[in-house]
N, C-alpha and C. Protein backbone atom coordinates (compact mmCIF):
# COMPACT_ATOMS: atom_id res chain seq x y z
N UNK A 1 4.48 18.06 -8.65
CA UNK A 1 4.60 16.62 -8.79
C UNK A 1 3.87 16.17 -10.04
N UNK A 2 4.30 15.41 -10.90
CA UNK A 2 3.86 14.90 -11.89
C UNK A 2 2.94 13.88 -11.59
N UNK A 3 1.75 14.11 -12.12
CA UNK A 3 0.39 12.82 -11.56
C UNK A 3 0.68 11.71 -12.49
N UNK A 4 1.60 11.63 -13.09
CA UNK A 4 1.60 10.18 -13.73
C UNK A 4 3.02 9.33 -13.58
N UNK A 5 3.99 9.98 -12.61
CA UNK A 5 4.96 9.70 -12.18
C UNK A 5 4.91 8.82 -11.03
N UNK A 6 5.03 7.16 -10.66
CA UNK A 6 4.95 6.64 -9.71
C UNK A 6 6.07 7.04 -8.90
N UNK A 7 5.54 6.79 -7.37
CA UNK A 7 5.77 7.00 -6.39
C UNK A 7 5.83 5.96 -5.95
N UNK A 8 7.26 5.30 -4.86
CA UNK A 8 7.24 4.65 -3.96
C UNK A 8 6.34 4.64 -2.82
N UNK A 9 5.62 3.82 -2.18
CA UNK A 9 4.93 4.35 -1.20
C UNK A 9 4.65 2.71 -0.19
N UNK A 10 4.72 2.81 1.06
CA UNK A 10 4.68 1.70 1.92
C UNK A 10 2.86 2.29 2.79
N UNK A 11 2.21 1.19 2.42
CA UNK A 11 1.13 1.50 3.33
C UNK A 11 0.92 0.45 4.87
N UNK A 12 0.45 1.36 5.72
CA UNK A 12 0.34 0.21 6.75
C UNK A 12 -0.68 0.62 7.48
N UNK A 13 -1.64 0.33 8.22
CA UNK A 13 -2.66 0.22 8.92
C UNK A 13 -2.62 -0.42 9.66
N UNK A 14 -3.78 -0.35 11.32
CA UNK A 14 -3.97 -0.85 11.99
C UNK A 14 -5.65 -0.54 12.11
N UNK A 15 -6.52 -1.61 12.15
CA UNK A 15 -7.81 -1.47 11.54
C UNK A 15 -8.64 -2.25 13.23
N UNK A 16 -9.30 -2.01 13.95
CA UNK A 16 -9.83 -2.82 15.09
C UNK A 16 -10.64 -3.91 15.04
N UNK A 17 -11.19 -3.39 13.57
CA UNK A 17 -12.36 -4.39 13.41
C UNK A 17 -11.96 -5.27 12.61
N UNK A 18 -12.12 -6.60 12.34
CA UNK A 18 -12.00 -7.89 11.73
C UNK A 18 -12.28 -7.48 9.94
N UNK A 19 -13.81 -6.88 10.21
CA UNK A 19 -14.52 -6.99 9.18
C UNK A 19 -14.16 -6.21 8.34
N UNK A 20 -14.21 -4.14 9.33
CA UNK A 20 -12.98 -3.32 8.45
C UNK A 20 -11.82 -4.03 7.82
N UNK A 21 -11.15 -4.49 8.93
CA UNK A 21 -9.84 -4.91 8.25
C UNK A 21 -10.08 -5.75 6.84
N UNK A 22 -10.84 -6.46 6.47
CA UNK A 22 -11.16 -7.17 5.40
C UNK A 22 -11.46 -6.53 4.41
N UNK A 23 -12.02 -5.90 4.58
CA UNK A 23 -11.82 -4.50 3.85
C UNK A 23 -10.91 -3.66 3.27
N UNK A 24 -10.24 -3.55 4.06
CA UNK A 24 -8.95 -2.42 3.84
C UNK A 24 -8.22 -3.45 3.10
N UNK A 25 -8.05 -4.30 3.21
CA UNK A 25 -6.95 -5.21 3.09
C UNK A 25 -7.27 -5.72 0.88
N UNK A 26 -8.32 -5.70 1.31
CA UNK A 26 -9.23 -6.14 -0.20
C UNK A 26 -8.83 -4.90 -1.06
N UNK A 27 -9.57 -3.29 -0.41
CA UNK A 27 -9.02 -2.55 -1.06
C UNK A 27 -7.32 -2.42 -1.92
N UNK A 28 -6.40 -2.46 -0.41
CA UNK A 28 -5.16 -2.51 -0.54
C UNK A 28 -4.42 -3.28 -2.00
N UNK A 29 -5.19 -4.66 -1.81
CA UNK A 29 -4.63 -5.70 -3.08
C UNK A 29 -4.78 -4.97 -4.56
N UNK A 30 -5.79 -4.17 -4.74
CA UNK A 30 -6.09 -3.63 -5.71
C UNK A 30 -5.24 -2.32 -6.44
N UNK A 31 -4.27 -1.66 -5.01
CA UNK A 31 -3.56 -1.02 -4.64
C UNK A 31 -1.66 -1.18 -5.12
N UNK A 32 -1.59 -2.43 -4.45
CA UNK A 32 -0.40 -3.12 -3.73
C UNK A 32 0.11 -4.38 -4.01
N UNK A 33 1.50 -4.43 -3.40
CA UNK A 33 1.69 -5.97 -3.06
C UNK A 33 1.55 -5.94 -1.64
N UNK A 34 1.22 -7.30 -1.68
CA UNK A 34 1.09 -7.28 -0.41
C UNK A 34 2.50 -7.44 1.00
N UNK A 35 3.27 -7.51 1.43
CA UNK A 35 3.88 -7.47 2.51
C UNK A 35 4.16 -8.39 3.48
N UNK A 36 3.30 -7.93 4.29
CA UNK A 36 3.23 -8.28 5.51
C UNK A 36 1.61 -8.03 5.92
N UNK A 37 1.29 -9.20 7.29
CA UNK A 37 0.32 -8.65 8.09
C UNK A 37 -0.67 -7.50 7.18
N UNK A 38 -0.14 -6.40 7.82
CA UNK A 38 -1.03 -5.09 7.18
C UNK A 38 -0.28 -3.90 7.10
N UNK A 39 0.81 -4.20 5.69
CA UNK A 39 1.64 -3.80 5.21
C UNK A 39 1.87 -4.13 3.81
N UNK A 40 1.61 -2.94 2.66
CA UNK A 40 1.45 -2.86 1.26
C UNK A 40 2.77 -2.06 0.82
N UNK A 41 3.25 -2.37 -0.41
CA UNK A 41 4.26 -1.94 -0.91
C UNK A 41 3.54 -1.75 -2.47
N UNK A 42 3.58 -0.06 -2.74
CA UNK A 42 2.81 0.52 -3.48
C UNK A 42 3.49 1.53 -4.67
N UNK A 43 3.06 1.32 -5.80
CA UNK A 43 3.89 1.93 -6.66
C UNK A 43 2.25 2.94 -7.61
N UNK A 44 2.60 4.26 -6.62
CA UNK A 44 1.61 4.94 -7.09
C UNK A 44 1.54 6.30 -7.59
N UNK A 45 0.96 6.62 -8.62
CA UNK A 45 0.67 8.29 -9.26
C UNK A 45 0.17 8.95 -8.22
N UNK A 46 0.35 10.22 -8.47
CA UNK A 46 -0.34 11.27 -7.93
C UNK A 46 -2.46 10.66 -7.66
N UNK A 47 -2.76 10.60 -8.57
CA UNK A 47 -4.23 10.48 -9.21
C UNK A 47 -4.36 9.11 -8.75
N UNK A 48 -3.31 8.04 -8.20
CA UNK A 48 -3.50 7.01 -7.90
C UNK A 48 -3.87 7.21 -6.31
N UNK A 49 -2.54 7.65 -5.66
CA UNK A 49 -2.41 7.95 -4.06
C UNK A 49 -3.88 8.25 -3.94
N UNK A 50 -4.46 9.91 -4.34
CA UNK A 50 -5.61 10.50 -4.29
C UNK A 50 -6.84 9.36 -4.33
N UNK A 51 -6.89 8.61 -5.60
CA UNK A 51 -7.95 7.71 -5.01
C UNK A 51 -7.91 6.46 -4.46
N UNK A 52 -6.47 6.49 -3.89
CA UNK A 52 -6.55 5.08 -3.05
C UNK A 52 -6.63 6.03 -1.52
N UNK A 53 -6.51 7.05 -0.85
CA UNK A 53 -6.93 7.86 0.44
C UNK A 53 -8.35 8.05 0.28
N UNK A 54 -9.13 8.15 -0.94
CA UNK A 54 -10.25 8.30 -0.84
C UNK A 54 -11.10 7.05 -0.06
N UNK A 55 -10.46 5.91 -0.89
CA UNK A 55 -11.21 4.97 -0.72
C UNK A 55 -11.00 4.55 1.17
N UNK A 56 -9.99 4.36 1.26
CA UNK A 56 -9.54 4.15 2.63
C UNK A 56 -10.33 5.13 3.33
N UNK A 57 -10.25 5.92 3.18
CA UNK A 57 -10.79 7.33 4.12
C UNK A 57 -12.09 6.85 4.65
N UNK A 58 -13.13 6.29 2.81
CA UNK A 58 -14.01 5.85 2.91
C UNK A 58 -14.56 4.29 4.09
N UNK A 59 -13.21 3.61 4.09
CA UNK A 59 -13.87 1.82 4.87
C UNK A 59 -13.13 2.32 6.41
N UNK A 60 -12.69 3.42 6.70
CA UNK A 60 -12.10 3.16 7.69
C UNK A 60 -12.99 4.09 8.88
N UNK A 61 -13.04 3.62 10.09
CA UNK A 61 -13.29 4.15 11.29
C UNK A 61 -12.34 5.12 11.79
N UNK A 62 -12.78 6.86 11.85
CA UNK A 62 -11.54 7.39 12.37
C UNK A 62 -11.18 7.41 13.90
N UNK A 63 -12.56 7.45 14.48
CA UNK A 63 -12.36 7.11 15.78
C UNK A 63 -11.32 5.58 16.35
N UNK A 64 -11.44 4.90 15.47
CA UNK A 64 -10.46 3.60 16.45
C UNK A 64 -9.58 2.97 15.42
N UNK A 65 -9.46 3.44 13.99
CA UNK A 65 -8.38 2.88 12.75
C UNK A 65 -7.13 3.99 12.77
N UNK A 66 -6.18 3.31 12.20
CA UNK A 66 -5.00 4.31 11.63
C UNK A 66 -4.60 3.83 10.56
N UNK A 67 -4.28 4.32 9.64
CA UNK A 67 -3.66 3.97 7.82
C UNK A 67 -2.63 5.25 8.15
N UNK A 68 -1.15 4.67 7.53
CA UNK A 68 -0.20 5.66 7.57
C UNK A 68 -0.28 5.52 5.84
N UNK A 69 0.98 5.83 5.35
CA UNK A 69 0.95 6.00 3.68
C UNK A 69 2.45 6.30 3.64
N UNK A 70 3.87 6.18 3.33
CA UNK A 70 4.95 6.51 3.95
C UNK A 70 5.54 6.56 2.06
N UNK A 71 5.52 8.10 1.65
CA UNK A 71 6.03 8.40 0.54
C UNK A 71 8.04 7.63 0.29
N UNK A 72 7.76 6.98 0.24
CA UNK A 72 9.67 6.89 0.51
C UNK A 72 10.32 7.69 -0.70
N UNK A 73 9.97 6.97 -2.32
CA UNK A 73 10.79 7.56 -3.48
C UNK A 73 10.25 7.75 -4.34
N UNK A 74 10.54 8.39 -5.44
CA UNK A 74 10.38 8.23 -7.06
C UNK A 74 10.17 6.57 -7.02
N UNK A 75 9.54 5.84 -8.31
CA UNK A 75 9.33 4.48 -8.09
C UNK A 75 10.37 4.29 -8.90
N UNK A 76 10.28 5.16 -10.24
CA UNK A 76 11.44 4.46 -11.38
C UNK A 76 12.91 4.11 -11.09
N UNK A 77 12.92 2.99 -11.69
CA UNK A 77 14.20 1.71 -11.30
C UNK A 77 14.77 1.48 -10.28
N UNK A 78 13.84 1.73 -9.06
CA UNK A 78 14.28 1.93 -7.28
C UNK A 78 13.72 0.31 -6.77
N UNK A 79 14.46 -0.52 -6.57
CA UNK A 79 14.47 -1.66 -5.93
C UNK A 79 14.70 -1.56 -4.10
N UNK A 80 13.61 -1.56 -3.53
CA UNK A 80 14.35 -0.91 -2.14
C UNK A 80 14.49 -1.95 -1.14
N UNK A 81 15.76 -1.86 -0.88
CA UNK A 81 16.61 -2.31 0.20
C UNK A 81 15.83 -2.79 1.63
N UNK A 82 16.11 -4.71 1.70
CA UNK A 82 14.94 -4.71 2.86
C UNK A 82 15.82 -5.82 3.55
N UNK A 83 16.06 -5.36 4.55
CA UNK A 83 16.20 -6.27 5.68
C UNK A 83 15.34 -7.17 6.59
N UNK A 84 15.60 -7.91 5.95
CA UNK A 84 14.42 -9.25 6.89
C UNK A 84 14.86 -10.69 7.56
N UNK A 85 14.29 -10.60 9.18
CA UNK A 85 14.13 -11.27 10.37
C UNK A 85 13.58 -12.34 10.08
N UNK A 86 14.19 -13.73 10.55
CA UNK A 86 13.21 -14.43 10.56
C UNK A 86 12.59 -15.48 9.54
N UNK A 87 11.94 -15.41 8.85
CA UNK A 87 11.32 -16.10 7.79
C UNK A 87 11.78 -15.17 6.37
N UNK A 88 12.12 -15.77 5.62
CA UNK A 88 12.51 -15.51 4.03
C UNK A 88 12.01 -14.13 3.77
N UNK A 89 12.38 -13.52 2.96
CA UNK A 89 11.54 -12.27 2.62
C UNK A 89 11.76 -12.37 1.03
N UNK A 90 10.34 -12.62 0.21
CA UNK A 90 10.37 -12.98 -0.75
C UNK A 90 9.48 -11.19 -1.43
N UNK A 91 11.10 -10.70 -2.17
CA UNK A 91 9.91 -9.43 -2.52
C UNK A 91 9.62 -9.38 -3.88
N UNK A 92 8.02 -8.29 -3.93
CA UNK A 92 7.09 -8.73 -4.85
C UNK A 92 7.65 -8.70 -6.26
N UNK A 93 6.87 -9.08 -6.90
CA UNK A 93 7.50 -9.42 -8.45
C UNK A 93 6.44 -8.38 -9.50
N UNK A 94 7.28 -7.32 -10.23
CA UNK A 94 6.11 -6.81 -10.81
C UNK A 94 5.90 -6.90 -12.10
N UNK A 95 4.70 -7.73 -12.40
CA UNK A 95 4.21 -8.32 -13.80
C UNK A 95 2.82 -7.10 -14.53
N UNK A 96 2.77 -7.43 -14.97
CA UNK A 96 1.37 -6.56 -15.75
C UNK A 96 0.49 -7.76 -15.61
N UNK A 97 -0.69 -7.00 -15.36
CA UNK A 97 -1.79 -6.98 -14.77
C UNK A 97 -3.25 -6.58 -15.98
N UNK A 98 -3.74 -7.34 -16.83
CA UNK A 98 -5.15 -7.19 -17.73
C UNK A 98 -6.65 -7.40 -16.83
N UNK A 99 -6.32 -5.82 -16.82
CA UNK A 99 -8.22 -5.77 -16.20
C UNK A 99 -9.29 -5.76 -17.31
């Protein structure tokens, strides 16, 4: 796998604690768009994935948290297909970002 090749990737968690979750979620943005609830839509490298599991690995409780990570595709020019219930589904817009 090429570490500088993004990857599609859907993250989702279920976190028990309030405070974790505030956490994860903070992490995530840094990560992600955001989704849903506690659900990220992630366009990540090899070297990216690696230190975004680190970090998670790091805020999360293994005894009572779960973080899945759901590789779907290659990221390049993949717009993916979403069916949505309910309220609008407005998906994310990707701009560049100056840190």
């Amino acid at each position: 796998m090429n570490n500088y090749r993004e990857r599609l990737v859907i993250v989702t968690y279920d976190i028990s604690n309030p405070r974790r979750w505030r956490k994860v979620f903070k992490c995530m943005k840094g990560f992600g768009e955001w989704l849903q609830y506690s659900v990220f839509q992630c366009r990540l490298t090899a070297i990216d994935q690696a230190e975004l599991v680190a970090e998670l690995d790091s805020l999360i409780n293994h005894a009572e948290d779960h973080v899945l990570l759901l590789d779907v595709c290659a990221a390049d020019k993949i717009e993916p297909k979403v069916t949505s219930l309910g309220k609008p589904y407005i998906p994310p817009v990707r701009e560049v970002t100056v840190v």
